[in-house]
C-alpha atoms as a PDB file:
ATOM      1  CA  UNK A   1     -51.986 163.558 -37.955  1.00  0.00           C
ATOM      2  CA  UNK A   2     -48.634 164.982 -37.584  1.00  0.00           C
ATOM      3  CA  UNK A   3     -46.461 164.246 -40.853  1.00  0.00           C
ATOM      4  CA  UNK A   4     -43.124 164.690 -39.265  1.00  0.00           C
ATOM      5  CA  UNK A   5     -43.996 162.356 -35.946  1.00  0.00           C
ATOM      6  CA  UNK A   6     -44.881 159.718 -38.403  1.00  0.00           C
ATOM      7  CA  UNK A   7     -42.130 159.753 -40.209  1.00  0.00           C
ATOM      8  CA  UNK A   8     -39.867 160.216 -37.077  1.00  0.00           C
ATOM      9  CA  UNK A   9     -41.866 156.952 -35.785  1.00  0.00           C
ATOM     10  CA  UNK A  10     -41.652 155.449 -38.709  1.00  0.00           C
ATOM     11  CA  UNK A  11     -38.033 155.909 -39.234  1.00  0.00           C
ATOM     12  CA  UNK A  12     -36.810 154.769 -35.577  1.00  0.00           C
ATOM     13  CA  UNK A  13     -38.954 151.586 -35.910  1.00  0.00           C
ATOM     14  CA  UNK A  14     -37.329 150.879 -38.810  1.00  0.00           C
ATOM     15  CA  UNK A  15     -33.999 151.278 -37.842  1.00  0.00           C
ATOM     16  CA  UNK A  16     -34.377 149.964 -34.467  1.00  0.00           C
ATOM     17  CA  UNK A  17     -35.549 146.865 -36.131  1.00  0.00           C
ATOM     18  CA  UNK A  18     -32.743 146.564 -38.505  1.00  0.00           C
ATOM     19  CA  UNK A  19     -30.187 146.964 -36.209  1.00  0.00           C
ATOM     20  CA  UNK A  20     -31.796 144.566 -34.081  1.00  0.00           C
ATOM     21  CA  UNK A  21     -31.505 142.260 -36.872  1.00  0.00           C
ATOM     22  CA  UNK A  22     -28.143 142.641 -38.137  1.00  0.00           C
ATOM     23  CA  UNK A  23     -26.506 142.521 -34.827  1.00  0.00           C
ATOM     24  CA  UNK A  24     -27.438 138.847 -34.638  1.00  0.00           C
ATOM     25  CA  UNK A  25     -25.214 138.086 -38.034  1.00  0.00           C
ATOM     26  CA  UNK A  26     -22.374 140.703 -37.364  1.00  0.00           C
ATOM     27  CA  UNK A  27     -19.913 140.469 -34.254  1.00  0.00           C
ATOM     28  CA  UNK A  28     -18.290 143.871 -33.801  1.00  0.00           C
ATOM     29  CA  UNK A  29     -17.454 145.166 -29.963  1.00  0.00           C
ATOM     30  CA  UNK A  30     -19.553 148.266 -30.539  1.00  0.00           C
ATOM     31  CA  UNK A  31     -22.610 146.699 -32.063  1.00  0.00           C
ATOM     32  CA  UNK A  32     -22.776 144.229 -28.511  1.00  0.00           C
ATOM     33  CA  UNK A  33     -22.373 147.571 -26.700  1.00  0.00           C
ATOM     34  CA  UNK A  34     -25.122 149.390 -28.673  1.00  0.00           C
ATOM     35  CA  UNK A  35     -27.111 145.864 -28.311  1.00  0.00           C
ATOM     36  CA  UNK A  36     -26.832 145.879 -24.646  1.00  0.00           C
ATOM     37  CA  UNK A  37     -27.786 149.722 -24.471  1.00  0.00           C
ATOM     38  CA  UNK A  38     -30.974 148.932 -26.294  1.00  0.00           C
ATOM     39  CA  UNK A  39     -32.041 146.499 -23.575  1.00  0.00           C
ATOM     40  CA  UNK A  40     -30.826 148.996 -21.080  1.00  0.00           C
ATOM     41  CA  UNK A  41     -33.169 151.652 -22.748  1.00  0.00           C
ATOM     42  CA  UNK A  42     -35.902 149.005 -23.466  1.00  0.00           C
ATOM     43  CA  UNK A  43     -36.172 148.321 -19.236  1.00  0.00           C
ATOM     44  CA  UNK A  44     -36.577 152.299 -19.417  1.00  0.00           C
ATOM     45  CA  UNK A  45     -39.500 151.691 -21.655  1.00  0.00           C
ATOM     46  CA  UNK A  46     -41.200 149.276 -20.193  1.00  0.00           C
ATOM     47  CA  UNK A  47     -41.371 151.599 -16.904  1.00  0.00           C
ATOM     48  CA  UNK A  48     -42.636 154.323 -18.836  1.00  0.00           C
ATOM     49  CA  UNK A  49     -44.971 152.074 -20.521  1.00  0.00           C
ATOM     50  CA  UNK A  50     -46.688 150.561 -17.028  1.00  0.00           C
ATOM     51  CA  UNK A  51     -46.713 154.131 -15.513  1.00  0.00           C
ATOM     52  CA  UNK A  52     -48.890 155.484 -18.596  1.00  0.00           C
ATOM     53  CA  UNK A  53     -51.361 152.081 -18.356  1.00  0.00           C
ATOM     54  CA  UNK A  54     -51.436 152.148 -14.490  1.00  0.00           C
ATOM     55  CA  UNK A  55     -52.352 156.032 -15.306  1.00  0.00           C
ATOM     56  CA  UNK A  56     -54.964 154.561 -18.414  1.00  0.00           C
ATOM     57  CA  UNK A  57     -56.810 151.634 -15.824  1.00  0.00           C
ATOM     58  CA  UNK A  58     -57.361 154.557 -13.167  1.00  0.00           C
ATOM     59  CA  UNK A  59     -58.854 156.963 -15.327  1.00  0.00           C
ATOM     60  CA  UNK A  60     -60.992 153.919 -17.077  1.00  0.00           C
ATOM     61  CA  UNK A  61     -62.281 153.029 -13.732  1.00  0.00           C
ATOM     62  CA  UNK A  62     -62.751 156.391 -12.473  1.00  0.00           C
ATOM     63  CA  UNK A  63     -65.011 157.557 -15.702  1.00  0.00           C
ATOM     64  CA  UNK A  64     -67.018 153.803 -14.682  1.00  0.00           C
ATOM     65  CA  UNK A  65     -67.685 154.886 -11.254  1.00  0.00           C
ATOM     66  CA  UNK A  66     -69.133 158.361 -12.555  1.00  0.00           C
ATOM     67  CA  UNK A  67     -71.064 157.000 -15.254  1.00  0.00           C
ATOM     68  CA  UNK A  68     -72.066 153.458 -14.566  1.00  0.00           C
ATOM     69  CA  UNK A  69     -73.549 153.036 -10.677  1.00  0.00           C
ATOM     70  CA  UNK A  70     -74.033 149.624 -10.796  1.00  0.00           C
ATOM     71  CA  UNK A  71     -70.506 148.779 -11.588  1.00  0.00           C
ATOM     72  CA  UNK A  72     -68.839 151.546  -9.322  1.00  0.00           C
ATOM     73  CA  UNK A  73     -67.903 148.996  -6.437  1.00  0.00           C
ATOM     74  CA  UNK A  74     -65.702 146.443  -8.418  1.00  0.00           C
ATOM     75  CA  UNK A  75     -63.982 149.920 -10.029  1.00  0.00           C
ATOM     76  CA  UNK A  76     -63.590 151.210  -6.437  1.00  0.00           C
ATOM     77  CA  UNK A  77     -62.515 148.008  -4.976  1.00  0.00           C
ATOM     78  CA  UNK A  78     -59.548 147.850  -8.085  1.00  0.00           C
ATOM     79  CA  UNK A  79     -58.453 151.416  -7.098  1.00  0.00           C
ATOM     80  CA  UNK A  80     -58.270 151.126  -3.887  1.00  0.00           C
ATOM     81  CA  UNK A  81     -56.554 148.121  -4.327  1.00  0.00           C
ATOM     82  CA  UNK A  82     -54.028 149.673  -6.568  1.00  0.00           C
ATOM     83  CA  UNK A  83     -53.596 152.249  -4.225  1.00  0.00           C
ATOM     84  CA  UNK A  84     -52.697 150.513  -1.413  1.00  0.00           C
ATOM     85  CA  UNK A  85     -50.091 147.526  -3.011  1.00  0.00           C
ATOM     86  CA  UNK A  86     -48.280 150.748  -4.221  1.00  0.00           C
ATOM     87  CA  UNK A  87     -48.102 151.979  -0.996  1.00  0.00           C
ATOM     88  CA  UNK A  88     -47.270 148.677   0.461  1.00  0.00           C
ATOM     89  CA  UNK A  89     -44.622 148.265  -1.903  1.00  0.00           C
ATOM     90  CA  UNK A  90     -42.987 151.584  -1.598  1.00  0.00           C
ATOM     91  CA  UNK A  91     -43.185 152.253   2.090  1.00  0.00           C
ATOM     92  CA  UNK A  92     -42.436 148.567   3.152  1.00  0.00           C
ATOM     93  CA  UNK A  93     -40.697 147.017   0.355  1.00  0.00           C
ATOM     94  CA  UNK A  94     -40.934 143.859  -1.583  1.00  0.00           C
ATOM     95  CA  UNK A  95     -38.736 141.462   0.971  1.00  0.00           C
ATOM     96  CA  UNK A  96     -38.904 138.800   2.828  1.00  0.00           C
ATOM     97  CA  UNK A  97     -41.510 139.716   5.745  1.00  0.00           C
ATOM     98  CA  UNK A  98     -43.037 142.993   4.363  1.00  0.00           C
ATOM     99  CA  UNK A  99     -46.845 143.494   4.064  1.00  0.00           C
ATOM    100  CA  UNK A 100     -46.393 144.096   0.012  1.00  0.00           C
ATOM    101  CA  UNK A 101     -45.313 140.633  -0.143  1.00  0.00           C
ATOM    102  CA  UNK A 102     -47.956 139.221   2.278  1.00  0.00           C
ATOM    103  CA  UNK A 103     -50.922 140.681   0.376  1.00  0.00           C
ATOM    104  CA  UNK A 104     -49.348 138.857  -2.870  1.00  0.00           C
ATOM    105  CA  UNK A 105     -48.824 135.741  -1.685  1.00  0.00           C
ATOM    106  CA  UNK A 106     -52.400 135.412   1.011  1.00  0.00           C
ATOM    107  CA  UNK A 107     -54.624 137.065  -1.488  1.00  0.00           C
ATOM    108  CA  UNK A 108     -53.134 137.723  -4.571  1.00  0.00           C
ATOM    109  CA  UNK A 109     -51.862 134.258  -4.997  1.00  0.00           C
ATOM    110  CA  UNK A 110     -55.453 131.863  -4.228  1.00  0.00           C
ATOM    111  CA  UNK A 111     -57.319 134.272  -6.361  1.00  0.00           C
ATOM    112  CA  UNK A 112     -55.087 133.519  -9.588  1.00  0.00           C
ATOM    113  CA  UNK A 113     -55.143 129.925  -8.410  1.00  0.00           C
ATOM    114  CA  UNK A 114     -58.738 129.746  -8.033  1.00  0.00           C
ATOM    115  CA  UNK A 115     -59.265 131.781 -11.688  1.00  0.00           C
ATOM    116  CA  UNK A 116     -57.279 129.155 -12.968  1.00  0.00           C
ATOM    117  CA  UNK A 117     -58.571 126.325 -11.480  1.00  0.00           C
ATOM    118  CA  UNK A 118     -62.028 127.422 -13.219  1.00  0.00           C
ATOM    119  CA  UNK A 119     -60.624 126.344 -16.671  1.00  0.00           C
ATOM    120  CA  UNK A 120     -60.586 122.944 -16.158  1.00  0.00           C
ATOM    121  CA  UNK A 121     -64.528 123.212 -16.118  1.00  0.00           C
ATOM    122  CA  UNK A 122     -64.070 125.577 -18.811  1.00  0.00           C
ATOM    123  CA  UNK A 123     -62.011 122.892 -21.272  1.00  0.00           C
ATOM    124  CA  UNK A 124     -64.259 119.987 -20.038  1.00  0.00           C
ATOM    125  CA  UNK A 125     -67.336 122.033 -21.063  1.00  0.00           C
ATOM    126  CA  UNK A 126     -65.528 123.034 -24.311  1.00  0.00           C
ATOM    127  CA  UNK A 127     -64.443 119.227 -24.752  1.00  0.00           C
ATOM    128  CA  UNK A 128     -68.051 118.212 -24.182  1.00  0.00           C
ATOM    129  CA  UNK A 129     -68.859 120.480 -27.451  1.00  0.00           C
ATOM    130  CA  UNK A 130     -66.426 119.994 -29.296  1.00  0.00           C
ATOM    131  CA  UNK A 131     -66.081 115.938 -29.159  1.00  0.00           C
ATOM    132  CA  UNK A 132     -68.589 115.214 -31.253  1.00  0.00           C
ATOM    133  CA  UNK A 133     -68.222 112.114 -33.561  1.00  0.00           C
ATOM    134  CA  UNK A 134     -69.586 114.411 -37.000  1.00  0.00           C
ATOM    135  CA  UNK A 135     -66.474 113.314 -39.272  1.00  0.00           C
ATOM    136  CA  UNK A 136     -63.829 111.174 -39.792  1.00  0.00           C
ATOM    137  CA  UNK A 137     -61.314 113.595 -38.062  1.00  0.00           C
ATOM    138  CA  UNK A 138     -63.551 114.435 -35.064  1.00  0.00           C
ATOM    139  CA  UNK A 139     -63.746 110.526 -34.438  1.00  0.00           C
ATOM    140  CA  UNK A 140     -59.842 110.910 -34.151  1.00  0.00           C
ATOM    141  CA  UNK A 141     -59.745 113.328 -31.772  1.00  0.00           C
ATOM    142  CA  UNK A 142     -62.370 111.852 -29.819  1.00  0.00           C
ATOM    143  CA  UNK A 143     -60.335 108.577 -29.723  1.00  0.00           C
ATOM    144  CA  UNK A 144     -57.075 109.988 -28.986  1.00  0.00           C
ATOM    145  CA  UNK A 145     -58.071 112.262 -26.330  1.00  0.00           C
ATOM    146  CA  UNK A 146     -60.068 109.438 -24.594  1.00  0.00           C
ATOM    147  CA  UNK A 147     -56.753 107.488 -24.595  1.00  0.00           C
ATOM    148  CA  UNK A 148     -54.737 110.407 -23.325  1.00  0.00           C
ATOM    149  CA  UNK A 149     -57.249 110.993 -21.028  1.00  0.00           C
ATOM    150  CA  UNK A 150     -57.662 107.959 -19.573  1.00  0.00           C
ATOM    151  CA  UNK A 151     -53.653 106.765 -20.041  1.00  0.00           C
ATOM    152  CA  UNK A 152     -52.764 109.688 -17.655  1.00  0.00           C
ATOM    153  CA  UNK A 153     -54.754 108.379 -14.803  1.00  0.00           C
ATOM    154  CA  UNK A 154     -53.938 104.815 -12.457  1.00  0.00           C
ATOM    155  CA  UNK A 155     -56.869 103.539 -14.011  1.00  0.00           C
ATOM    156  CA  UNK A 156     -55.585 103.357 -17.197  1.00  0.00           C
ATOM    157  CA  UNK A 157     -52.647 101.253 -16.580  1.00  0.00           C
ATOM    158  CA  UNK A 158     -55.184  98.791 -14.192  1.00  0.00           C
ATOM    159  CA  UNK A 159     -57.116  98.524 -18.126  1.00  0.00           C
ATOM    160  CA  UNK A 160     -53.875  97.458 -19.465  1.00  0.00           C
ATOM    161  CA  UNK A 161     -50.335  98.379 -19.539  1.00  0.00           C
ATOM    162  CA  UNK A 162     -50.023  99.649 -22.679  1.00  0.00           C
ATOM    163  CA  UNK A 163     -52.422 102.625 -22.379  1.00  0.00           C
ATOM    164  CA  UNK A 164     -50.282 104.920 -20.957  1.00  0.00           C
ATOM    165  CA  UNK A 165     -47.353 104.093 -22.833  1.00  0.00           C
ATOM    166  CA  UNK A 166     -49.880 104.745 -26.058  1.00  0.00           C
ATOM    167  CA  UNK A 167     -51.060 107.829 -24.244  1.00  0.00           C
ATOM    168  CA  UNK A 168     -47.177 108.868 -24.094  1.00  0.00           C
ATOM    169  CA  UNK A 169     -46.593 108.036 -28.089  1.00  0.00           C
ATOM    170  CA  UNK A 170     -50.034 110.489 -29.092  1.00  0.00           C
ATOM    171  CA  UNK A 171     -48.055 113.889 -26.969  1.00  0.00           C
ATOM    172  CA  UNK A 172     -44.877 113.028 -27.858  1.00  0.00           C
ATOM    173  CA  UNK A 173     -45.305 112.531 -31.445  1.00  0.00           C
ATOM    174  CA  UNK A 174     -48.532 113.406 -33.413  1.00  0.00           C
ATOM    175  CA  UNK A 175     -49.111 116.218 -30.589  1.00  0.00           C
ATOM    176  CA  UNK A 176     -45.879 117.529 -30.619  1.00  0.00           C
ATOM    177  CA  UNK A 177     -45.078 117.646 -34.210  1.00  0.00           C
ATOM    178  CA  UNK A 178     -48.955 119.411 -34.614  1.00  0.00           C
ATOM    179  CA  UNK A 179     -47.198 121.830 -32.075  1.00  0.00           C
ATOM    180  CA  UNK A 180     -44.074 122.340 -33.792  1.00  0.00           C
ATOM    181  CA  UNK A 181     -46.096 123.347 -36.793  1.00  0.00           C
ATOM    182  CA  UNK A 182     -48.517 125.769 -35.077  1.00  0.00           C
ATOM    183  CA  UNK A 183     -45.055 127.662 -33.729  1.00  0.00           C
ATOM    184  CA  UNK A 184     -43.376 127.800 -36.836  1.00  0.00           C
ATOM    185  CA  UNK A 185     -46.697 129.496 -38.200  1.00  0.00           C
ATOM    186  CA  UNK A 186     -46.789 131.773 -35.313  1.00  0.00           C
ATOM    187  CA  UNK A 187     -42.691 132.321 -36.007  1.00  0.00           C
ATOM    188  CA  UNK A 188     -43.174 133.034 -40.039  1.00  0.00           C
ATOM    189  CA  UNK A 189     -46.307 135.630 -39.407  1.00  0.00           C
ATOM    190  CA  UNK A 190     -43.979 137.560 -36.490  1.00  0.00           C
ATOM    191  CA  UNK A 191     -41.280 137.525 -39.177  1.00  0.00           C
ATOM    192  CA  UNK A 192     -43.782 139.124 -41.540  1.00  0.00           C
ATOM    193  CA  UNK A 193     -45.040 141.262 -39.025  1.00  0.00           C
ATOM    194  CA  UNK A 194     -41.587 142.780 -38.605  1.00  0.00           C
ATOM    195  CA  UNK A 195     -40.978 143.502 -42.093  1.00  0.00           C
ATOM    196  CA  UNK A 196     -44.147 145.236 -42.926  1.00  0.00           C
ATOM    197  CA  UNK A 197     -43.100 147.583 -39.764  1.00  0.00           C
ATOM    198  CA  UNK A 198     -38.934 147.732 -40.833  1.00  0.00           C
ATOM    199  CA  UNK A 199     -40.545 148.640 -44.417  1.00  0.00           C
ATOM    200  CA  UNK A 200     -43.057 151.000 -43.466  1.00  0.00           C
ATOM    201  CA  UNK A 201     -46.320 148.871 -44.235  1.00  0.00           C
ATOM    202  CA  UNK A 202     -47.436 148.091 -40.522  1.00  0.00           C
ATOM    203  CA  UNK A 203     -48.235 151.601 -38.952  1.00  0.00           C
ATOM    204  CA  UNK A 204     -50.781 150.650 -36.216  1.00  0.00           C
ATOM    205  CA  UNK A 205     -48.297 150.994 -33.654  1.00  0.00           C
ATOM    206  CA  UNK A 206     -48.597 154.627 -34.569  1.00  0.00           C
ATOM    207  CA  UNK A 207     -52.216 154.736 -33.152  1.00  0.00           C
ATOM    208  CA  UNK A 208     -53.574 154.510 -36.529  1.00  0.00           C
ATOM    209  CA  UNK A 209     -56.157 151.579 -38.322  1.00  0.00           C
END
């Protein structure tokens, strides 16, 4: 541990993320310019920030494929894969028509929609285990998703016309408001997050525990 780099860190988090605050209450010319500096440096960041983990997942994968055989071919299939969209991308480009772009949206493209398309057997195995009548509130959720469910199919409305209308009512109103409530949790422990690294508290971004 290096005293003066933690305080350094420290001490630019913390007054990073007061300015960052402040300038949303105080309209001055130069705090918009130093605003818009900040996101210029922050894009700076970011590149630095994939470089290093590009340069992290290589040397992962290359310590797998000397030390664990049997997974050495997915490790050598992701570098080699790696390897050659960066040279696609810098040698052809990302346009309209260049092999970079090809390999994104022919193989790239149906693999993410076939890893999502697995979670729909994922949440109906998960609903299958979960909806299970053992309370009061689990007989709820049971009912309301079966109404969902059903009211966002044709078959519903051929059951009666006022499924999917009820169907509509549950998303847009007990759903949503359940929703709203889960982000204004998630907003109030960011908020607290923040202040415990402005004040000094919150030092894992440091490396630390």
């Amino acid at each position: 541990m290096n005293p003066l780099r933690d305080r350094l860190a420290i001490f630019t988090a913390t007054a990073a993320g007061v300015f960052m605050t402040v300038q949303y209450f105080v309209s001055a010319p130069w705090m918009d310019a130093t605003y818009r500096a900040i996101l210029s440096w922050m894009q700076i960041i970011f590149a630095c920030a994939l470089i290093v983990g590009i340069g992290a997942v290589i040397k992962n994968h290359l310590t797998k494929i000397q030390r664990k055989p049997n997974e050495r071919y997915y490790s050598v299939v992701l570098l080699v894969a790696v390897a050659a969209m960066a040279i696609a991308g810098f040698t052809g480009g990302i346009d309209q028509g260049s092999s970079f772009l090809w390999v994104f949206n022919h193989l790239q493209a149906p693999m993410q929609a076939t890893v999502f398309s697995l979670l729909a057997f994922y949440v109906t195995s998960a609903a299958f285990r979960g909806f299970r009548a053992r309370s009061i509130e689990s007989a709820i959720l049971i009912g309301a998703g079966l109404i969902v469910l059903i009211g966002r199919v044709p078959i519903g409305e051929l059951l009666t016309p006022h499924l999917p209308s009820t169907a509509d009512w549950i998303v847009n109103v007990p759903a949503l408001a359940a929703k709203r409530a889960i982000l204004i949790g998630i907003g109030l422990g960011m908020v607290a997050t923040a202040l415990k690294v402005i004040a000094g508290v919150e030092r894992t971004y440091m490396g630390g525990r």
